[in-house]
Protein backbone atom coordinates (compact mmCIF):
# COMPACT_ATOMS: atom_id res chain seq x y z
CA UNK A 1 0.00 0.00 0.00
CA UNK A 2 3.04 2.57 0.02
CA UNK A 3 2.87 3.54 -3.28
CA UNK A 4 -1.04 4.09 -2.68
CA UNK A 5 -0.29 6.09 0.41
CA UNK A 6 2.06 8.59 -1.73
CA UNK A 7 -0.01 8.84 -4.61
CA UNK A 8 -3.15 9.67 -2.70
CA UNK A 9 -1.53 12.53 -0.32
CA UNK A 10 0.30 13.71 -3.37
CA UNK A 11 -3.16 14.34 -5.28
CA UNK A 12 -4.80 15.72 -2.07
CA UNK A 13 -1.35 18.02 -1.89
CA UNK A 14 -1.36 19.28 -5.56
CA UNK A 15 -5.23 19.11 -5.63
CA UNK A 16 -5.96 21.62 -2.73
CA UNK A 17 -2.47 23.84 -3.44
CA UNK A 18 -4.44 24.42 -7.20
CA UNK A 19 -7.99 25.11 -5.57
CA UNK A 20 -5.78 27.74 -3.31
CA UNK A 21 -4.11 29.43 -6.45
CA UNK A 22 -0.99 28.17 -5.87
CA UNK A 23 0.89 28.06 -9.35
CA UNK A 24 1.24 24.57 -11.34
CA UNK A 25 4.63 23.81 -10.25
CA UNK A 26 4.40 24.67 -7.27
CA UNK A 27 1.23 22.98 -6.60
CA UNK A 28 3.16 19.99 -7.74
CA UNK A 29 6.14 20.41 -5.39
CA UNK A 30 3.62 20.38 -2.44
CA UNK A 31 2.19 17.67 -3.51
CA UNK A 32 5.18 15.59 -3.87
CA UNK A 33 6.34 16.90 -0.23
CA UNK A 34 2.68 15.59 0.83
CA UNK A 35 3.60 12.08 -0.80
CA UNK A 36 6.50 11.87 1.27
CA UNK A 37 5.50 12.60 4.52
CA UNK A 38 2.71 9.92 3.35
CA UNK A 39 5.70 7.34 3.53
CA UNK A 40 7.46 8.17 6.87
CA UNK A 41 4.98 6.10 9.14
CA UNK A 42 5.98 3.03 7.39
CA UNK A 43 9.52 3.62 8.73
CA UNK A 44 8.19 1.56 11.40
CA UNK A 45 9.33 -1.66 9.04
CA UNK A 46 12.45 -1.16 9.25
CA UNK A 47 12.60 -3.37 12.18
CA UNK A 48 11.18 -6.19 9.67
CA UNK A 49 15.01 -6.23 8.44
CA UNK A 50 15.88 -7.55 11.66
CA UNK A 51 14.03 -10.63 11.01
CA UNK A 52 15.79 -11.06 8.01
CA UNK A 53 18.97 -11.12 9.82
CA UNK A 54 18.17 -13.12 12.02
CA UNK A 55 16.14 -15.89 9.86
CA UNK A 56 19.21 -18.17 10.10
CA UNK A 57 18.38 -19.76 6.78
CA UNK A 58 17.90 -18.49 3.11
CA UNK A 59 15.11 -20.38 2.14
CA UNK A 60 12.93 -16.93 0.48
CA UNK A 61 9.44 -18.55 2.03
CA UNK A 62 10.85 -18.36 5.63
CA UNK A 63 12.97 -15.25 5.27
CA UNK A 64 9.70 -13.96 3.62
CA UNK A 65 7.85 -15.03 6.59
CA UNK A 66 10.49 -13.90 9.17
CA UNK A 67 10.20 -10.30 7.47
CA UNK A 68 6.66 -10.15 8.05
CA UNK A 69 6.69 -11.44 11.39
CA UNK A 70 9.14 -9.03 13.06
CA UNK A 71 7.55 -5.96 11.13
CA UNK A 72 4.01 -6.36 11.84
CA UNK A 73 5.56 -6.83 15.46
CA UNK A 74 5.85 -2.60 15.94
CA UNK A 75 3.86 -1.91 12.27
CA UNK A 76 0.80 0.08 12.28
CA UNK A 77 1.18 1.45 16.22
CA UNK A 78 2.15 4.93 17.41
CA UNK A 79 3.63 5.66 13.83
CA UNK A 80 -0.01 5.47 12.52
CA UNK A 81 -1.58 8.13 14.81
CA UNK A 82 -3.56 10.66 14.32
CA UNK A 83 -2.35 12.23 17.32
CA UNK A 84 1.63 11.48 17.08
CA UNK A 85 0.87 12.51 13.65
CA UNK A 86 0.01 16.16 14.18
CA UNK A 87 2.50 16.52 16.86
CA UNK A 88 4.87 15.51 14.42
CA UNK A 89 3.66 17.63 11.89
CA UNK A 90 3.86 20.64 13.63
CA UNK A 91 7.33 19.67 14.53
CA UNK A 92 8.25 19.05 11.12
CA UNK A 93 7.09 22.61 10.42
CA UNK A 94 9.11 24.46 12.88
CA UNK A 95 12.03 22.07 11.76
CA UNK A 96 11.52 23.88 8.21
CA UNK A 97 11.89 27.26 9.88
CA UNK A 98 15.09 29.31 11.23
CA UNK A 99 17.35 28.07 13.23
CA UNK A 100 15.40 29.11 17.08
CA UNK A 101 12.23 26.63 15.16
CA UNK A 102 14.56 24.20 14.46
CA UNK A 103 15.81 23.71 17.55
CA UNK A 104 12.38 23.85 19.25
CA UNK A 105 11.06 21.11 16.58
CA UNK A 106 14.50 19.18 17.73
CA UNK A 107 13.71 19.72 21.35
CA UNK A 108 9.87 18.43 20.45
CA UNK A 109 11.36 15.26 18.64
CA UNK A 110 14.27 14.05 20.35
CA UNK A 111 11.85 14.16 23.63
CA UNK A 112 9.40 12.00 21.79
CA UNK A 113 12.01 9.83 20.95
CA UNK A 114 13.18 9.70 25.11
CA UNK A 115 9.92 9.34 26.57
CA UNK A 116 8.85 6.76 23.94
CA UNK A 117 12.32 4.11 24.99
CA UNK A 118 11.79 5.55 28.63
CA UNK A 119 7.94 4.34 28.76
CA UNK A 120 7.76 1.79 26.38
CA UNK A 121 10.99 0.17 25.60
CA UNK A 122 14.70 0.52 23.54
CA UNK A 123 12.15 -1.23 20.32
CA UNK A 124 9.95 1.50 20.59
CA UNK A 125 11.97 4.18 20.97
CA UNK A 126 13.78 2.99 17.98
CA UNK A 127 10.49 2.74 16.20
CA UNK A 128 10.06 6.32 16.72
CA UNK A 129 13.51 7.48 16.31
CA UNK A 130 13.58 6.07 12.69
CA UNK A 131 9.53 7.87 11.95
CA UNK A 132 11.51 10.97 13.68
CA UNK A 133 14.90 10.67 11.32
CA UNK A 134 12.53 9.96 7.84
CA UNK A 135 10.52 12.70 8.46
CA UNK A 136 13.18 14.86 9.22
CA UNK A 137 14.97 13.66 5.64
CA UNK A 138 11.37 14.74 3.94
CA UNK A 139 11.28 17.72 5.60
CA UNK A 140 15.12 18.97 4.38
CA UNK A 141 14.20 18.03 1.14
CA UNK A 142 11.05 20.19 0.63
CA UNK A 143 13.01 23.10 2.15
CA UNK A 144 16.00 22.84 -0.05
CA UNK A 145 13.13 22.49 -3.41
CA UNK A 146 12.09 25.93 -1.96
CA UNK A 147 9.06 25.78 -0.02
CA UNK A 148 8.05 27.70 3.20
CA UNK A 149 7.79 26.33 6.44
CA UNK A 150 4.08 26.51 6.46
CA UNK A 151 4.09 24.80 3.14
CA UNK A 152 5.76 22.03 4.62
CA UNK A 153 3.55 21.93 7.44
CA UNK A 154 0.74 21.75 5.51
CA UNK A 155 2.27 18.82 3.40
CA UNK A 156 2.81 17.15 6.70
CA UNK A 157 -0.28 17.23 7.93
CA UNK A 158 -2.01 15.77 4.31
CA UNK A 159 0.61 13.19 4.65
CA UNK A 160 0.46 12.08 8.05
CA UNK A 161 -2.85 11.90 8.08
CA UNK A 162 -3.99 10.56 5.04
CA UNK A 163 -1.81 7.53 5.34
CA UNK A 164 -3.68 5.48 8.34
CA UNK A 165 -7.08 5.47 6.87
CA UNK A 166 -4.93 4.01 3.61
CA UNK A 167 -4.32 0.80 5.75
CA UNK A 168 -8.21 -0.02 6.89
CA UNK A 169 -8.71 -2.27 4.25
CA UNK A 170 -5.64 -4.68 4.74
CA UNK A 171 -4.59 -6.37 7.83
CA UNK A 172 -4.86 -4.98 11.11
CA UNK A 173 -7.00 -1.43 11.58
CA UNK A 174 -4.23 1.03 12.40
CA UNK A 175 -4.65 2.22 16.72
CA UNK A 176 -5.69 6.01 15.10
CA UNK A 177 -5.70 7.72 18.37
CA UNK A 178 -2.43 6.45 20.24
CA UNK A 179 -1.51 6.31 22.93
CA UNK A 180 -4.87 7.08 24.12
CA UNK A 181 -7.06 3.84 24.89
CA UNK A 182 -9.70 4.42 22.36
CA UNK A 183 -9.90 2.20 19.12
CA UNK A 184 -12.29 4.02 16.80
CA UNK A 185 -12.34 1.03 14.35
CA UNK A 186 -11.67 -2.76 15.96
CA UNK A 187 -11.13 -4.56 13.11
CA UNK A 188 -9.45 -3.33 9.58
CA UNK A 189 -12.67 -2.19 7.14
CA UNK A 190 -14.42 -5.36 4.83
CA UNK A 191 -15.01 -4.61 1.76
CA UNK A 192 -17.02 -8.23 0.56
CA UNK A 193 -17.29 -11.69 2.64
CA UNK A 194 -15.57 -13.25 0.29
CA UNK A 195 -11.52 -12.81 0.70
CA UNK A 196 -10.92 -13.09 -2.76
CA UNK A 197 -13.19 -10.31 -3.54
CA UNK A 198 -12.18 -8.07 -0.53
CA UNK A 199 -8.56 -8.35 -1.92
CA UNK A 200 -9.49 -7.36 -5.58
CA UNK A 201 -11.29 -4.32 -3.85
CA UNK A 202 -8.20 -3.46 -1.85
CA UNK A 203 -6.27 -3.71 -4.86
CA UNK A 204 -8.40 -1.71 -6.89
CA UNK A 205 -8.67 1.21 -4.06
CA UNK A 206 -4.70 1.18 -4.29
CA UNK A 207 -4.87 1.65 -8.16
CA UNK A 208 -7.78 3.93 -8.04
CA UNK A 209 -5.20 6.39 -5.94
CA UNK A 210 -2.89 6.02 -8.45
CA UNK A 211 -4.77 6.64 -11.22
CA UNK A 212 -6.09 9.56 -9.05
CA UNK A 213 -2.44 11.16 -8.99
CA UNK A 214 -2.06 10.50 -12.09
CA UNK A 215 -4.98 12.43 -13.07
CA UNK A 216 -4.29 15.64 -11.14
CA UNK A 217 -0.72 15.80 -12.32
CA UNK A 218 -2.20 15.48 -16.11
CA UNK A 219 -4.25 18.52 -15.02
CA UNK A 220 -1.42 20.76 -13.96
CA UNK A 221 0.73 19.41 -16.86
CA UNK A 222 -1.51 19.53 -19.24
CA UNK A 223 -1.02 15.60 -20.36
CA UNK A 224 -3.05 14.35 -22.32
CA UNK A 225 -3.43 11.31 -20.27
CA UNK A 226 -6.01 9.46 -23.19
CA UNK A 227 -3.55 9.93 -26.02
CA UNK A 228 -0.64 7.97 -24.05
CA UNK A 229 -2.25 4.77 -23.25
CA UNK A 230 -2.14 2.74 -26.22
CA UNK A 231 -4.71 -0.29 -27.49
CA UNK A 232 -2.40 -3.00 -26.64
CA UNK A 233 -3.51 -2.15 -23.17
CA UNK A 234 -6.75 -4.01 -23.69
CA UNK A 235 -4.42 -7.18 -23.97
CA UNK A 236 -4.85 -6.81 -20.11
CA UNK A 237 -8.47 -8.65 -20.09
CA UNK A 238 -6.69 -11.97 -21.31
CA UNK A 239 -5.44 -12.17 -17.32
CA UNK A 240 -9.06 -13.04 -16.71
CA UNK A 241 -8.25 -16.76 -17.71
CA UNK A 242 -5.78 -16.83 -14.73
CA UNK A 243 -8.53 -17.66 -12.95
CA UNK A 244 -8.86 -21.22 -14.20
CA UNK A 245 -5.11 -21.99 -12.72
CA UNK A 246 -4.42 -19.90 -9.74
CA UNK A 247 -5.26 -20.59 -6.12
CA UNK A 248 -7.73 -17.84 -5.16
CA UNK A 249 -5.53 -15.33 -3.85
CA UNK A 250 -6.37 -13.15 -0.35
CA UNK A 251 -4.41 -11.00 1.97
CA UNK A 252 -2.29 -13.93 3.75
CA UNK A 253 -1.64 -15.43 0.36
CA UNK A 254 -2.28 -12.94 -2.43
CA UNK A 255 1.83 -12.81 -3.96
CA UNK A 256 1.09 -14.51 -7.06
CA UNK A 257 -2.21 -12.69 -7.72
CA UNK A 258 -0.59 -9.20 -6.80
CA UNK A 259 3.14 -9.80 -8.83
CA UNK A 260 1.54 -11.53 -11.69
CA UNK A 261 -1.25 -8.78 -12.07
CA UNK A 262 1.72 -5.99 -11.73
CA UNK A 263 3.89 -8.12 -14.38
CA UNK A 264 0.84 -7.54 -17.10
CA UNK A 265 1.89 -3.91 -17.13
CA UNK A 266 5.08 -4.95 -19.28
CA UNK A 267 2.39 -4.75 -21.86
CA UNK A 268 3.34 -1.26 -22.19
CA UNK A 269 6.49 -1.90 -23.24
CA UNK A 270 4.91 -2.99 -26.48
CA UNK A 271 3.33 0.63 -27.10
CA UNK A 272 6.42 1.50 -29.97
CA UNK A 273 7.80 -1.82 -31.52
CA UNK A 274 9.63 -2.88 -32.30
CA UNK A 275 10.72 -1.04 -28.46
CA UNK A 276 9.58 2.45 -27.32
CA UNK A 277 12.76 5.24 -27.18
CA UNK A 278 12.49 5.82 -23.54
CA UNK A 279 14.86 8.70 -24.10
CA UNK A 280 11.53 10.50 -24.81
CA UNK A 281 9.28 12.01 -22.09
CA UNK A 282 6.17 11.09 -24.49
CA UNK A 283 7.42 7.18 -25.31
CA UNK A 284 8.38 7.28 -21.44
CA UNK A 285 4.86 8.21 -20.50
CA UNK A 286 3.26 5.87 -23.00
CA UNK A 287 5.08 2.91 -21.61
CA UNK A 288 3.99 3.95 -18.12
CA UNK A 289 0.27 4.84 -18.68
CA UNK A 290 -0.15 2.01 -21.21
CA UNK A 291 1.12 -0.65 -19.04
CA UNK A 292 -0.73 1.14 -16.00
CA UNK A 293 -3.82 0.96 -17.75
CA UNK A 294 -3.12 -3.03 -18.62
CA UNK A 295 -2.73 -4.01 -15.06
CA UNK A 296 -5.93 -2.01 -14.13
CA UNK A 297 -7.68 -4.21 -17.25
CA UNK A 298 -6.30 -7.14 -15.63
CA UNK A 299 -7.52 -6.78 -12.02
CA UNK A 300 -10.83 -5.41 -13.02
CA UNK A 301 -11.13 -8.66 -15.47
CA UNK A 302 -10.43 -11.36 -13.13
CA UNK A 303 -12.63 -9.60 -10.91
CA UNK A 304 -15.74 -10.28 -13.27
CA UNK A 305 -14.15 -13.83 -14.13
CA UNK A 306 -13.87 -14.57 -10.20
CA UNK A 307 -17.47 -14.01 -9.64
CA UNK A 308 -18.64 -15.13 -12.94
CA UNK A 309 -16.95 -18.54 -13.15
CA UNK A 310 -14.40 -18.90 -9.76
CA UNK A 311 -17.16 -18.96 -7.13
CA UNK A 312 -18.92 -21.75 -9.08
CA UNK A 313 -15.33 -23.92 -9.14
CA UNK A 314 -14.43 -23.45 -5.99
């Protein structure tokens, strides 16, 4: 969901910076700041490399599962906040500013980053340290492209925020209002009974941000987002047949469904035999939207096959 996370603060960003009158390219800037800052909380898997190293074996399924295992161990806790999250953005902000609001927003974090190992443990406080560190890297970075420290604020806050309600649709509900004991939603949001179908829905809702980026940066652009994709897209629906051969996929298993419905977009690589110059922006783009466009044909195909034919097979 990363790449969903991004692509939906970075519309939001750009979105509301054009409503405001911001210029194009500026507008764009924010957004990409927002898309950032809509990455940090997953920091909190860095601590799934750990399992890795400590696997003992390189057999992929159990390093695989080892990965997992130690990252949903801290994933999805204070990092996910609401609360922690607009602390931090208002940190973040003064961390943009002169050199007094920088060391406020250092004073703000690095005491987070105490009180979380003093109450809660060295894992913790590490959890935090490295949400602290990533959003400090995001932070630099919008400053040095040029934009205020209310600007980055603002990019913080679509960022930080936007991401948790991004995970309600695939494993566990994110806590939304750590540390205080209140759950507002006890179980991550179901989209159908059926796995299969909830995970086709997730996936969709991930591509539907995407394609939602995509469309607001075509508006500020000007790209003419129909004259990229080309017809060999519609090879996409052919993926519907995987339904005959593939274990029904779900969240705990859904690799195959989720690589081999990504892997369709190498259709677009066919959009200027006999291969596409990708020395040009427009080939570039064509590839991109063309094989984006095949992978959303795909999905939305095996979707109708699934409950068409799979529910009768299985």
């Amino acid at each position: 969901m990363m790449v969903g996370h991004a692509a939906l603060a970075f519309a939001l960003g750009a979105w509301l910076a054009d409503w405001a009158g911001v210029d194009a390219g500026k507008a764009l800037l924010i957004g990409a700041a927002a898309g950032g800052f809509a990455i940090v909380p997953d920091a909190d898997m860095g601590y799934a490399f750990v399992g890795l190293l400590t696997a003992g074996t390189v057999d992929p399924s159990v390093l695989l599962n080892s990965f997992w295992d130690a990252g949903l161990t801290v994933h999805r806790g204070m990092t996910h906040s609401l609360v922690i999250g607009l602390f931090s953005a208002i940190a973040f902000g003064l961390f943009a500013g002169n050199n007094l609001r920088r060391a406020a927003a250092l004073a703000l974090l690095g005491g987070a980053v105490i009180v979380t190992a003093v109450l809660l443990g060295f894992l913790e406080g590490g959890v935090m340290a490295s949400f602290v560190v990533a959003g400090g890297a995001v932070t630099l970075i919008a400053r040095r492209a040029g934009l205020e420290p209310q600007t980055v604020f603002g990019a913080a806050l679509i960022g930080l925020l936007s991401h948790p309600f991004g995970d309600l649709f695939t494993g566990t509900a994110p806590t939304l209002l750590y540390p205080f004991d209140i759950r507002l939603l006890p179980t991550r949001v179901t989209l159908s009974a059926d796995p299969t179908i909830h995970l086709i829905g997730a996936f969709a809702l991930e591509l539907a941000a995407i394609w939602l980026a995509i469309l607001v940066y075509a508006r500020l652009r000007n790209l003419p987002v129909g004259e990229r994709i080309h017809p060999t897209a519609a090879a996409g629906a052919v993926y519907a047949g995987v339904v005959l051969f593939i274990p029904p996929p779900t969240l705990d298993v859904s690799y195959h469904f989720v690589y081999s419905v990504l892997a369709v977009s190498s259709i677009g690589l066919l959009t200027d035999l006999p291969r596409p110059d990708l020395r040009s922006v427009r080939s570039r783009q064509a590839v991109f939207l063309t094989g984006l466009t095949a992978a959303t044909v795909a999905l939305l195909s095996y979707g109708v096959a699934y409950v068409v034919v799979g529910t009768t097979l299985i």
